[in-house]
Structures are given as C-alpha cells and as structure tokens.
PDB file of N, CA and C in Angstrom:
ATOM      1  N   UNK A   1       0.856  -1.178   0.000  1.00  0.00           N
ATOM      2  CA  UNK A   1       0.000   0.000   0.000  1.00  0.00           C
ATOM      3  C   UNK A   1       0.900   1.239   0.000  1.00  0.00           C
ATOM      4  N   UNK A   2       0.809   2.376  -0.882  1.00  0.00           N
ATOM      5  CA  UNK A   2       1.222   3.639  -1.223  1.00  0.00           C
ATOM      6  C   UNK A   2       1.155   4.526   0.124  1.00  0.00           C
ATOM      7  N   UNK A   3       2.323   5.115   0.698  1.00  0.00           N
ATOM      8  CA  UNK A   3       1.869   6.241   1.600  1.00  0.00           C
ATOM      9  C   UNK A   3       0.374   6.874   1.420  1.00  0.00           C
ATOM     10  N   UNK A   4      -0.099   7.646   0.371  1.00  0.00           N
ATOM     11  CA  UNK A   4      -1.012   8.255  -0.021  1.00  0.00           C
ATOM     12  C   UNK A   4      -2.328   7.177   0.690  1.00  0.00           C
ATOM     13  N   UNK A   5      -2.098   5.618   0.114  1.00  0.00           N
ATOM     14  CA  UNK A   5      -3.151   4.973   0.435  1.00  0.00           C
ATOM     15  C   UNK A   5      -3.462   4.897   2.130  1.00  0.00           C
ATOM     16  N   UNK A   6      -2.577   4.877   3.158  1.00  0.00           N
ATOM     17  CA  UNK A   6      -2.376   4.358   3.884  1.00  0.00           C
ATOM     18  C   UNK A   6      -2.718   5.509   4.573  1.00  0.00           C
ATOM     19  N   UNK A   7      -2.698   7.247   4.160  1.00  0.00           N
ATOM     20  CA  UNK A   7      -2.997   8.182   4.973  1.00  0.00           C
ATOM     21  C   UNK A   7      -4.475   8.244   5.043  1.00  0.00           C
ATOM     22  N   UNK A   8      -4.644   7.628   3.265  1.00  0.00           N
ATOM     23  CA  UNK A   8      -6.292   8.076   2.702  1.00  0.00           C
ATOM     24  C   UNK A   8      -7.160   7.230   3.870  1.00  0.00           C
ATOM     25  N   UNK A   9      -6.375   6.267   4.167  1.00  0.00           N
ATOM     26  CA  UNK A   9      -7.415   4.937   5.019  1.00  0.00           C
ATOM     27  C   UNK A   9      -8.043   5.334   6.167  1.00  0.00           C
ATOM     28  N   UNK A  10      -6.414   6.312   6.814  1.00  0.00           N
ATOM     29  CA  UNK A  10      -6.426   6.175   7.753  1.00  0.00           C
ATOM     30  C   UNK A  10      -7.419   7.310   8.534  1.00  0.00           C
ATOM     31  N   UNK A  11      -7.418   8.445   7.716  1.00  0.00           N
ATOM     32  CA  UNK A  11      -8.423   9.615   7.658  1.00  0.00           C
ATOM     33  C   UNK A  11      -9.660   8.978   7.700  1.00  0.00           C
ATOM     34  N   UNK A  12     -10.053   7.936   6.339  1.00  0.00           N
ATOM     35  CA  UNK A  12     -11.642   7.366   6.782  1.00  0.00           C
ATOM     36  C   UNK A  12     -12.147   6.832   7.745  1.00  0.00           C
ATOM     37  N   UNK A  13     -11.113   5.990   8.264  1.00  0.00           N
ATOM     38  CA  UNK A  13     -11.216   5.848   9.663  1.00  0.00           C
ATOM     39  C   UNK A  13     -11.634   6.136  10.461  1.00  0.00           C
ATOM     40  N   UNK A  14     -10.513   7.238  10.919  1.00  0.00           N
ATOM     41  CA  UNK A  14     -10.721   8.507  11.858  1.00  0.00           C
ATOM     42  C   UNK A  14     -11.915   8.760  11.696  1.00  0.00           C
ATOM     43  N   UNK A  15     -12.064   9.448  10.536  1.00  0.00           N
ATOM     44  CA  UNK A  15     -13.482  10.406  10.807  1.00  0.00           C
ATOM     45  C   UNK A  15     -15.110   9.698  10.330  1.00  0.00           C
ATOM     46  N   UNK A  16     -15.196   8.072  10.057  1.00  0.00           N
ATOM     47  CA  UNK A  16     -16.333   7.140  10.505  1.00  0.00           C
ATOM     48  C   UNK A  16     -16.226   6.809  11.977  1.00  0.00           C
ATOM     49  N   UNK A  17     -14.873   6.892  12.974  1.00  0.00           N
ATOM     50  CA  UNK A  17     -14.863   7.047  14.625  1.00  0.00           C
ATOM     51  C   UNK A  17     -15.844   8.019  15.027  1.00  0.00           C
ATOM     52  N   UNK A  18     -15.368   9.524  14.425  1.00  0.00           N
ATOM     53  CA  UNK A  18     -16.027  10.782  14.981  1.00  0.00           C
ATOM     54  C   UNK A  18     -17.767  10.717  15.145  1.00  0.00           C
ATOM     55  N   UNK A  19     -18.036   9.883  13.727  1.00  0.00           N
ATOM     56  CA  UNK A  19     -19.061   9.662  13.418  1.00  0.00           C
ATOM     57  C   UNK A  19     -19.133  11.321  12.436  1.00  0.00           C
ATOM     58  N   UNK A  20     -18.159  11.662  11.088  1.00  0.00           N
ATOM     59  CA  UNK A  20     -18.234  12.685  10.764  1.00  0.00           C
ATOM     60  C   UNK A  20     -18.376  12.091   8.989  1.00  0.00           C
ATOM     61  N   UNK A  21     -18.720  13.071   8.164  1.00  0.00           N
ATOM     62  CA  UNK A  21     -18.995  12.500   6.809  1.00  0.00           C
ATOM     63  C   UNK A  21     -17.163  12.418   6.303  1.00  0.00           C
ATOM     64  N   UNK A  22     -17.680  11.417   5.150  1.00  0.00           N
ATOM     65  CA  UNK A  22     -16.467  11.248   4.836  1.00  0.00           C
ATOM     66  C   UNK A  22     -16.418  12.354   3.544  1.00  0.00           C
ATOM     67  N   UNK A  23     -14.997  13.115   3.305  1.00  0.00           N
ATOM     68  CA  UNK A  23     -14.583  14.125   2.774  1.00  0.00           C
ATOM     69  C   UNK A  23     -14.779  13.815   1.243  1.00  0.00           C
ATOM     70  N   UNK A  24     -14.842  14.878   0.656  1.00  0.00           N
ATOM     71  CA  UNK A  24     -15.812  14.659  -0.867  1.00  0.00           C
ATOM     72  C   UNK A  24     -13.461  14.479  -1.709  1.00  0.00           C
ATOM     73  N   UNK A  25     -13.144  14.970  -1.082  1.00  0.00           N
ATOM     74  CA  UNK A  25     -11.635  14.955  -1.085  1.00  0.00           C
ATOM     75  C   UNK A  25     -10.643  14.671   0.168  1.00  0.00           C
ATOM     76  N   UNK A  26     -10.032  13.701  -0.123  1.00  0.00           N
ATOM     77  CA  UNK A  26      -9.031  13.619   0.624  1.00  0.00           C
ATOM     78  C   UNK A  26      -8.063  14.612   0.788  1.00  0.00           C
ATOM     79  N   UNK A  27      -7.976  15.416   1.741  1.00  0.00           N
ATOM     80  CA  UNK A  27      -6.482  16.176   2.412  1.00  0.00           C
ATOM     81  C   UNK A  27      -5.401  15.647   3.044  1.00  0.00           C
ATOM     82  N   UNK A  28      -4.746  15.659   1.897  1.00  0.00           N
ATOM     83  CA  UNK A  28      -3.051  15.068   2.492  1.00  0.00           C
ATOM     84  C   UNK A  28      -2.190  16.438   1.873  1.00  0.00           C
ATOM     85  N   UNK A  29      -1.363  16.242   2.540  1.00  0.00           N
ATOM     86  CA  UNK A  29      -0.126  16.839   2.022  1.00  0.00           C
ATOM     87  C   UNK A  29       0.734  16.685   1.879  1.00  0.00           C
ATOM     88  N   UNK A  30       1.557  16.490   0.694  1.00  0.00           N
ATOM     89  CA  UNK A  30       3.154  16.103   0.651  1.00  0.00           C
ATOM     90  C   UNK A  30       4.092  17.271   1.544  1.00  0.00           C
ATOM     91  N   UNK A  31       4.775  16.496   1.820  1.00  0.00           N
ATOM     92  CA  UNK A  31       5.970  17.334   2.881  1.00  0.00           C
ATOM     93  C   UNK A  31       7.103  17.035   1.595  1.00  0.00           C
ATOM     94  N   UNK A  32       7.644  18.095   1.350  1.00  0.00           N
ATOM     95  CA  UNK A  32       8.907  17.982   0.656  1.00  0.00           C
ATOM     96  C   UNK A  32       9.774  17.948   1.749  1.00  0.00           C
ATOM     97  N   UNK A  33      10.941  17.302   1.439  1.00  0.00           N
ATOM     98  CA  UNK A  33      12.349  17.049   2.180  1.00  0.00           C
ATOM     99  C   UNK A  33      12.465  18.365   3.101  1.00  0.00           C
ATOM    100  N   UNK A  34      12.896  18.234   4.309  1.00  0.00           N
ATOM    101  CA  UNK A  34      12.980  19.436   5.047  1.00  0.00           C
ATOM    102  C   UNK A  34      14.311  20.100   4.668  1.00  0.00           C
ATOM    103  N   UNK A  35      14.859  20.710   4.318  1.00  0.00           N
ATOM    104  CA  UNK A  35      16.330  21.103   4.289  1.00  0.00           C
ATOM    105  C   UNK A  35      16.660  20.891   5.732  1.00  0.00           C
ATOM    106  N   UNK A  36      18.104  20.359   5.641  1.00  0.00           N
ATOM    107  CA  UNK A  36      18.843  20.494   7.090  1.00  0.00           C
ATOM    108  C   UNK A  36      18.436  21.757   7.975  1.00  0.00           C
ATOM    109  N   UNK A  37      17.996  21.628   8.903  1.00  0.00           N
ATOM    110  CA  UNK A  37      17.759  22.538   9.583  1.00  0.00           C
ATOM    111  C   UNK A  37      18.593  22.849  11.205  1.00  0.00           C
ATOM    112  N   UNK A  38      18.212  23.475  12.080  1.00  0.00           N
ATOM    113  CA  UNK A  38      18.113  23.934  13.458  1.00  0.00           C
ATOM    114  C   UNK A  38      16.988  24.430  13.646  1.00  0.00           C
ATOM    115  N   UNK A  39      16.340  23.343  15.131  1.00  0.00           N
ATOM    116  CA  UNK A  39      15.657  24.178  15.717  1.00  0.00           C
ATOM    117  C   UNK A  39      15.687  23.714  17.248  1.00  0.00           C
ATOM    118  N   UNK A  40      15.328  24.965  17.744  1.00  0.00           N
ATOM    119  CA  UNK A  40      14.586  25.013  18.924  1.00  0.00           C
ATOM    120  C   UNK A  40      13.616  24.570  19.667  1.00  0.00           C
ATOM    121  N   UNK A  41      14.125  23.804  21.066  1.00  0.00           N
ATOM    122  CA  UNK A  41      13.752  22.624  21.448  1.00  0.00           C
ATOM    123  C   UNK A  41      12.880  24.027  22.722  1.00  0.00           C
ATOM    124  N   UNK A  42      11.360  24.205  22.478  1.00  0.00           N
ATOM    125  CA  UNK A  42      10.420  24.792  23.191  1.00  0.00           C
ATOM    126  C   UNK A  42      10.135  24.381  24.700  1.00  0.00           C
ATOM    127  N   UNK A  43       9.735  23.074  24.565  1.00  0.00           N
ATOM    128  CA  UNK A  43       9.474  21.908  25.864  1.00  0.00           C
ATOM    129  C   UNK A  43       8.851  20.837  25.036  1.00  0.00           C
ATOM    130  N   UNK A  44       8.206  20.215  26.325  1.00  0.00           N
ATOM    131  CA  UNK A  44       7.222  19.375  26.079  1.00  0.00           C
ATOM    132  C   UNK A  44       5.846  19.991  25.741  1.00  0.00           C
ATOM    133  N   UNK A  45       4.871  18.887  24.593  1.00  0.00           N
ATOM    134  CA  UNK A  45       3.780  19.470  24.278  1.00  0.00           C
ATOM    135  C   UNK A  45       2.794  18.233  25.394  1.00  0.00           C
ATOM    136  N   UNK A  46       1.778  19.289  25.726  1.00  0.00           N
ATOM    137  CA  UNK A  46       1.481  18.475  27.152  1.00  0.00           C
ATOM    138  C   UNK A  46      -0.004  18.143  26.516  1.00  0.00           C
ATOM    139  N   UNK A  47      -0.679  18.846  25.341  1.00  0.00           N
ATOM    140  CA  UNK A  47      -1.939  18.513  24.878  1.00  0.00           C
ATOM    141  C   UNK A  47      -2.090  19.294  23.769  1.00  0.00           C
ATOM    142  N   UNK A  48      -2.888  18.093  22.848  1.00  0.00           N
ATOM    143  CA  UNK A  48      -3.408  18.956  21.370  1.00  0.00           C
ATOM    144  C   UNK A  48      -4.464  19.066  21.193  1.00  0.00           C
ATOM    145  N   UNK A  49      -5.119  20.276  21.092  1.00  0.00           N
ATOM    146  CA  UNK A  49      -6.596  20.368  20.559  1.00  0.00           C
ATOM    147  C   UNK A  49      -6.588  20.789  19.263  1.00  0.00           C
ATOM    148  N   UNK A  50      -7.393  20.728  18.285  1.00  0.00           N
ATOM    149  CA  UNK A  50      -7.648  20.278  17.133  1.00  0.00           C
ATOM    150  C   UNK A  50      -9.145  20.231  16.576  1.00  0.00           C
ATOM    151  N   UNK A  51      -9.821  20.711  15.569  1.00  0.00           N
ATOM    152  CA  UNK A  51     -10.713  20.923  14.670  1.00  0.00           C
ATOM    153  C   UNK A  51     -10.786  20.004  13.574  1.00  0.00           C
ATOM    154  N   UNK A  52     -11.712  19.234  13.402  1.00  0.00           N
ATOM    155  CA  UNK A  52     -11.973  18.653  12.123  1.00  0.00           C
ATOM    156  C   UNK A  52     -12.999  19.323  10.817  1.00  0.00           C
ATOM    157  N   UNK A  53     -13.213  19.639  10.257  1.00  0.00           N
ATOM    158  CA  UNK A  53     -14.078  20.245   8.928  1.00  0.00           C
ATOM    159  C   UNK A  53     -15.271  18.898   9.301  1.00  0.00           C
ATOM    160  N   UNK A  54     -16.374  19.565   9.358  1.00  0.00           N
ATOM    161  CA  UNK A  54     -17.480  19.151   8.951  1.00  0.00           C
ATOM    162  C   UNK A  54     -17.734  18.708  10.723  1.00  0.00           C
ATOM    163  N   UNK A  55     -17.154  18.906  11.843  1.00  0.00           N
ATOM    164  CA  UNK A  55     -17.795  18.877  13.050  1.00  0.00           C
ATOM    165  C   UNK A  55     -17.891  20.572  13.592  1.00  0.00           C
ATOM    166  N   UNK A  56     -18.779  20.331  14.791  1.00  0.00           N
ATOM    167  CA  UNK A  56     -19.004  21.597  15.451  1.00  0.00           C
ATOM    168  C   UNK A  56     -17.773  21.520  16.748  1.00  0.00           C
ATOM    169  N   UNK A  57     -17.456  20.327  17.141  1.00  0.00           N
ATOM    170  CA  UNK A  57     -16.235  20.394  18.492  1.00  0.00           C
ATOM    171  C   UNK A  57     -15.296  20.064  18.115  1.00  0.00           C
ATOM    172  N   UNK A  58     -14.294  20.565  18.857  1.00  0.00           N
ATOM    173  CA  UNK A  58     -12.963  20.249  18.916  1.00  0.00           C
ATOM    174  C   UNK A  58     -12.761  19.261  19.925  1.00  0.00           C
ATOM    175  N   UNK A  59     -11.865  18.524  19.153  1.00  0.00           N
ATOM    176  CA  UNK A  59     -11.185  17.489  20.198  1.00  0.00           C
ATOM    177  C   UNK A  59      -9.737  17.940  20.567  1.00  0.00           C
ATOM    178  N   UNK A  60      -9.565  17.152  21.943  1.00  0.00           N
ATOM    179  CA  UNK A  60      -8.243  17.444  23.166  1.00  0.00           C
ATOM    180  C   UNK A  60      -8.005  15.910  23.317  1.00  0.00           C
ATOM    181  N   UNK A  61      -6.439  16.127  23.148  1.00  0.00           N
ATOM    182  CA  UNK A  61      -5.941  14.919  23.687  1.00  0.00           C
ATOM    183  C   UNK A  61      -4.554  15.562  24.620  1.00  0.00           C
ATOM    184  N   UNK A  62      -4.669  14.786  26.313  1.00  0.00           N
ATOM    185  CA  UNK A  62      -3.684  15.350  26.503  1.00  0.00           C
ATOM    186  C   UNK A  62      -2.772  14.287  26.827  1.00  0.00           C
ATOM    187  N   UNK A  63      -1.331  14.669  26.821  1.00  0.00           N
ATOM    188  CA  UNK A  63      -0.346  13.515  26.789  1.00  0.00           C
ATOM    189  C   UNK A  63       0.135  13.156  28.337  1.00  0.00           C
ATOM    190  N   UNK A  64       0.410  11.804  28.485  1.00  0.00           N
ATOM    191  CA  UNK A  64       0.580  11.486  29.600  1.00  0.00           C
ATOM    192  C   UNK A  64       2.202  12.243  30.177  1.00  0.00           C
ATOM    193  N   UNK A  65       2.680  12.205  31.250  1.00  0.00           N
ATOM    194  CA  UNK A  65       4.078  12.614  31.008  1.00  0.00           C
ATOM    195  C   UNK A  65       5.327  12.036  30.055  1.00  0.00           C
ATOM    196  N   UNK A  66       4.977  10.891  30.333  1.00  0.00           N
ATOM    197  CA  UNK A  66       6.261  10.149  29.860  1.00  0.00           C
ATOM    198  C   UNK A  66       6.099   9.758  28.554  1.00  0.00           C
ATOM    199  N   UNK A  67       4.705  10.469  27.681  1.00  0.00           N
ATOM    200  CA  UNK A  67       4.616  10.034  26.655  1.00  0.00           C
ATOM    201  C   UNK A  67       5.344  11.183  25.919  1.00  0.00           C
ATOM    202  N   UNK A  68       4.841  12.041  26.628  1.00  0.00           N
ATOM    203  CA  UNK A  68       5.017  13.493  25.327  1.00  0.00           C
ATOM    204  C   UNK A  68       5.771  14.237  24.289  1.00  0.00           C
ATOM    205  N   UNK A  69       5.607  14.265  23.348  1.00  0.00           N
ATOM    206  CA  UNK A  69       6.495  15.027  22.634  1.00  0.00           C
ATOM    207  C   UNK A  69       6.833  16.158  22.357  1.00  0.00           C
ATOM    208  N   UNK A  70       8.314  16.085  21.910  1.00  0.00           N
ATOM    209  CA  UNK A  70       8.915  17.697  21.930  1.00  0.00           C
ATOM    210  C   UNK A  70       8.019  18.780  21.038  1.00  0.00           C
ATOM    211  N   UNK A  71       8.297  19.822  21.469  1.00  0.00           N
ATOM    212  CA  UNK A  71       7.646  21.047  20.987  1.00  0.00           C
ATOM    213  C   UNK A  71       9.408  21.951  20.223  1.00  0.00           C
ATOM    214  N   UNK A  72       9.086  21.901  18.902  1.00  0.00           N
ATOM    215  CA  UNK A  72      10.319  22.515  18.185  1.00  0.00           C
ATOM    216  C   UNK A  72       9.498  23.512  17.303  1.00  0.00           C
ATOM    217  N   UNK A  73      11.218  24.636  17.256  1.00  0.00           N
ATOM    218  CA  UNK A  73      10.316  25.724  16.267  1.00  0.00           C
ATOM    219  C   UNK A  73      11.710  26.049  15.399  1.00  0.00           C
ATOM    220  N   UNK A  74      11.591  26.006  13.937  1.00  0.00           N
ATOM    221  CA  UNK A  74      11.940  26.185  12.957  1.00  0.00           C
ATOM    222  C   UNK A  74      13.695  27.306  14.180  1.00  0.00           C
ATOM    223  N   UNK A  75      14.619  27.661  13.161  1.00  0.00           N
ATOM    224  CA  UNK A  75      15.560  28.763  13.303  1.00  0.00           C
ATOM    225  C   UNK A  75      14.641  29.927  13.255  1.00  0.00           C
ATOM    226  N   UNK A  76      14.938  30.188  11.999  1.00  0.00           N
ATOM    227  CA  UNK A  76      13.468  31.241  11.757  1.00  0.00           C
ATOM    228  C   UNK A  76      11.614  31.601  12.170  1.00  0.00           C
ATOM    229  N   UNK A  77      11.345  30.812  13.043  1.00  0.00           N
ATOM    230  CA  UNK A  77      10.570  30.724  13.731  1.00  0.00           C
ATOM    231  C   UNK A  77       8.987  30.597  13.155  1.00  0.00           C
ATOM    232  N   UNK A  78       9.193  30.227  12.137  1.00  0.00           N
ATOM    233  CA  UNK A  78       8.491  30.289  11.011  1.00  0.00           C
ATOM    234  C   UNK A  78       7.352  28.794  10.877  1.00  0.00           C
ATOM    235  N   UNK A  79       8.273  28.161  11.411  1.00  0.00           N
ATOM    236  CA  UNK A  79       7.539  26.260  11.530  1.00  0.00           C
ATOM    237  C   UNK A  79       7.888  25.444  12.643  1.00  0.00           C
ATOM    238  N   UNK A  80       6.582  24.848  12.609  1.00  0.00           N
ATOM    239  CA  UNK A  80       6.683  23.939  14.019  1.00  0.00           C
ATOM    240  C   UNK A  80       6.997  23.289  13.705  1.00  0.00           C
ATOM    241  N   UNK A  81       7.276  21.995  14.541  1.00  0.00           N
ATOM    242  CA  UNK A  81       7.535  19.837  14.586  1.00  0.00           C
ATOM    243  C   UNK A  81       7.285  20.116  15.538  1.00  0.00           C
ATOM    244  N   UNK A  82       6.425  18.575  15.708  1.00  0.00           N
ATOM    245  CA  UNK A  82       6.485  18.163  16.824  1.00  0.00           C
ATOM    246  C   UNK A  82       7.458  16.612  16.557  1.00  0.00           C
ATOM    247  N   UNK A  83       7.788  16.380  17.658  1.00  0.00           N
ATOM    248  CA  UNK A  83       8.816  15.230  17.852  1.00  0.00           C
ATOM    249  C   UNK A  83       9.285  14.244  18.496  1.00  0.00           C
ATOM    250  N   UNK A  84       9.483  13.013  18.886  1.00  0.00           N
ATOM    251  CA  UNK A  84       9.797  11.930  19.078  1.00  0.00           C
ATOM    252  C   UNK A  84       8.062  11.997  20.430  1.00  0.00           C
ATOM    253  N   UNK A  85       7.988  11.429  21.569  1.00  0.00           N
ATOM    254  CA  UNK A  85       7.205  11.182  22.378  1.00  0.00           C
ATOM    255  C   UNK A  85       6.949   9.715  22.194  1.00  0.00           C
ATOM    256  N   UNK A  86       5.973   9.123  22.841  1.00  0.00           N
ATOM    257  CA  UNK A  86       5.286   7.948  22.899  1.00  0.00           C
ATOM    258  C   UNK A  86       3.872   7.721  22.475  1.00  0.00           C
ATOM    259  N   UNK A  87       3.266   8.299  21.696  1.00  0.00           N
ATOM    260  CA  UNK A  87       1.732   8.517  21.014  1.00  0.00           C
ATOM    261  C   UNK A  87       1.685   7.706  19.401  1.00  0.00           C
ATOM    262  N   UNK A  88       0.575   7.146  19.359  1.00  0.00           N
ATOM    263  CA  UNK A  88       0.489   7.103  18.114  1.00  0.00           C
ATOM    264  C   UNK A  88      -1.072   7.523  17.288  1.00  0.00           C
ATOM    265  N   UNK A  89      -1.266   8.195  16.624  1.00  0.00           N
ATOM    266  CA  UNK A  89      -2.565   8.645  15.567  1.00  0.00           C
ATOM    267  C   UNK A  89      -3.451   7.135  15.083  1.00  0.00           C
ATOM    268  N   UNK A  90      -4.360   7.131  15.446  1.00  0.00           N
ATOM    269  CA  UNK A  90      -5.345   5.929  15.444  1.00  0.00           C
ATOM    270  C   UNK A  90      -6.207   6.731  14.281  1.00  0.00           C
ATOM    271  N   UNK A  91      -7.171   5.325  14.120  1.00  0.00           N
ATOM    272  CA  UNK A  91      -8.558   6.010  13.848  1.00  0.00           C
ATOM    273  C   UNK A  91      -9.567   6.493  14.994  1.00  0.00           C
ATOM    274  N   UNK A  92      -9.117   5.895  16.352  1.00  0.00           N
ATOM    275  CA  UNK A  92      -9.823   6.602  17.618  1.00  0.00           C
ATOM    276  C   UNK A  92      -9.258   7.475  18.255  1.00  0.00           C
ATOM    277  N   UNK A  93      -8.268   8.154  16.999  1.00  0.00           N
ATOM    278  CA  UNK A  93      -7.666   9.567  17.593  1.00  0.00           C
ATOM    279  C   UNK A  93      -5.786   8.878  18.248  1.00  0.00           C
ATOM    280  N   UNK A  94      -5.517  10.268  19.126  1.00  0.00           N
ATOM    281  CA  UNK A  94      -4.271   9.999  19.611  1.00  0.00           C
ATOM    282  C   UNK A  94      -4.168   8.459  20.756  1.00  0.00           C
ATOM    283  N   UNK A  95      -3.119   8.200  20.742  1.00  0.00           N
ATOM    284  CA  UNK A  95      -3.186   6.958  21.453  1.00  0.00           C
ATOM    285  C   UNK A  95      -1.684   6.421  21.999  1.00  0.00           C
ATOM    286  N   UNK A  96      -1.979   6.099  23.130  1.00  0.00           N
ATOM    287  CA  UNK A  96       0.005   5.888  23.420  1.00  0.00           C
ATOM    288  C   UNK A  96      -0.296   4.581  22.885  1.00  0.00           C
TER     289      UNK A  96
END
C-alpha cells in the first residue's frame, strides 16, 4: 500500500470514529524534504486540541508525562515539529 493509500485509510477511519462524513476529497499533504535545519527545542507538548471540517467540536488529547512530545520551532521561527514522544494517531484519535 502507497503512503497516499495508507494516509487516505487512515483519515476514513478517523473520521467514521467521529461519526463525521467522509470528505468529498481527501487532504493530504506532501511534505517535501525538510532542508537540514536547526531548531529550537520549546518543551514538552502536554496537549493537542484540534478541529476537524465538517464537526461543530474540537477534540483534546492530553499527553501522559512520559509520553510526550517535543515542541520545536523552525531557526526562523516560522515552523513547528512536533517530535519523538510515545503517542500514536489511530482512527480513535491519539493513542500511546
């Protein structure tokens, strides 16, 4: 299965969990190669809230301690990452 396929799945997923319609288009995005960078290690990200298209709530997931991942910001301050932690993206959302 194709990256592309495997994001497309994983979105339908997700959002037949929410109980939300499924998207008349799939939203993915290619990430081109990052150029070598530096960045700045912020802290830990302790919780993500987040909006889906086509619901009225936002969902919160917050991270346990020992799961969490880094909070980085571009040199230029321009772009986030987030980074390493113990979580993984389900179709029932975040998940250690």
């Amino acid at each position: 299965m194709s990256p592309y396929d495997k994001a497309a799945s994983l979105l339908t997923r997700f959002r037949r969990w929410i109980n939300s319609p499924e998207p008349q288009e799939t939203d993915i995005v290619e990430i081109e190669p990052i150029p070598r960078t530096m960045a700045l290690v912020i802290g830990e990200l302790c919780a993500v809230q987040y909006a889906v298209e086509g619901q009225s709530e936002t969902f919160f997931h917050r991270f346990q301690k020992n799961d969490r991942p880094l909070l980085l910001v571009s040199s230029d301050g321009r772009q986030i990452f987030v980074a390493q932690g113990r979580y993984e993206f389900t179709e029932a959302g975040f998940k250690r």
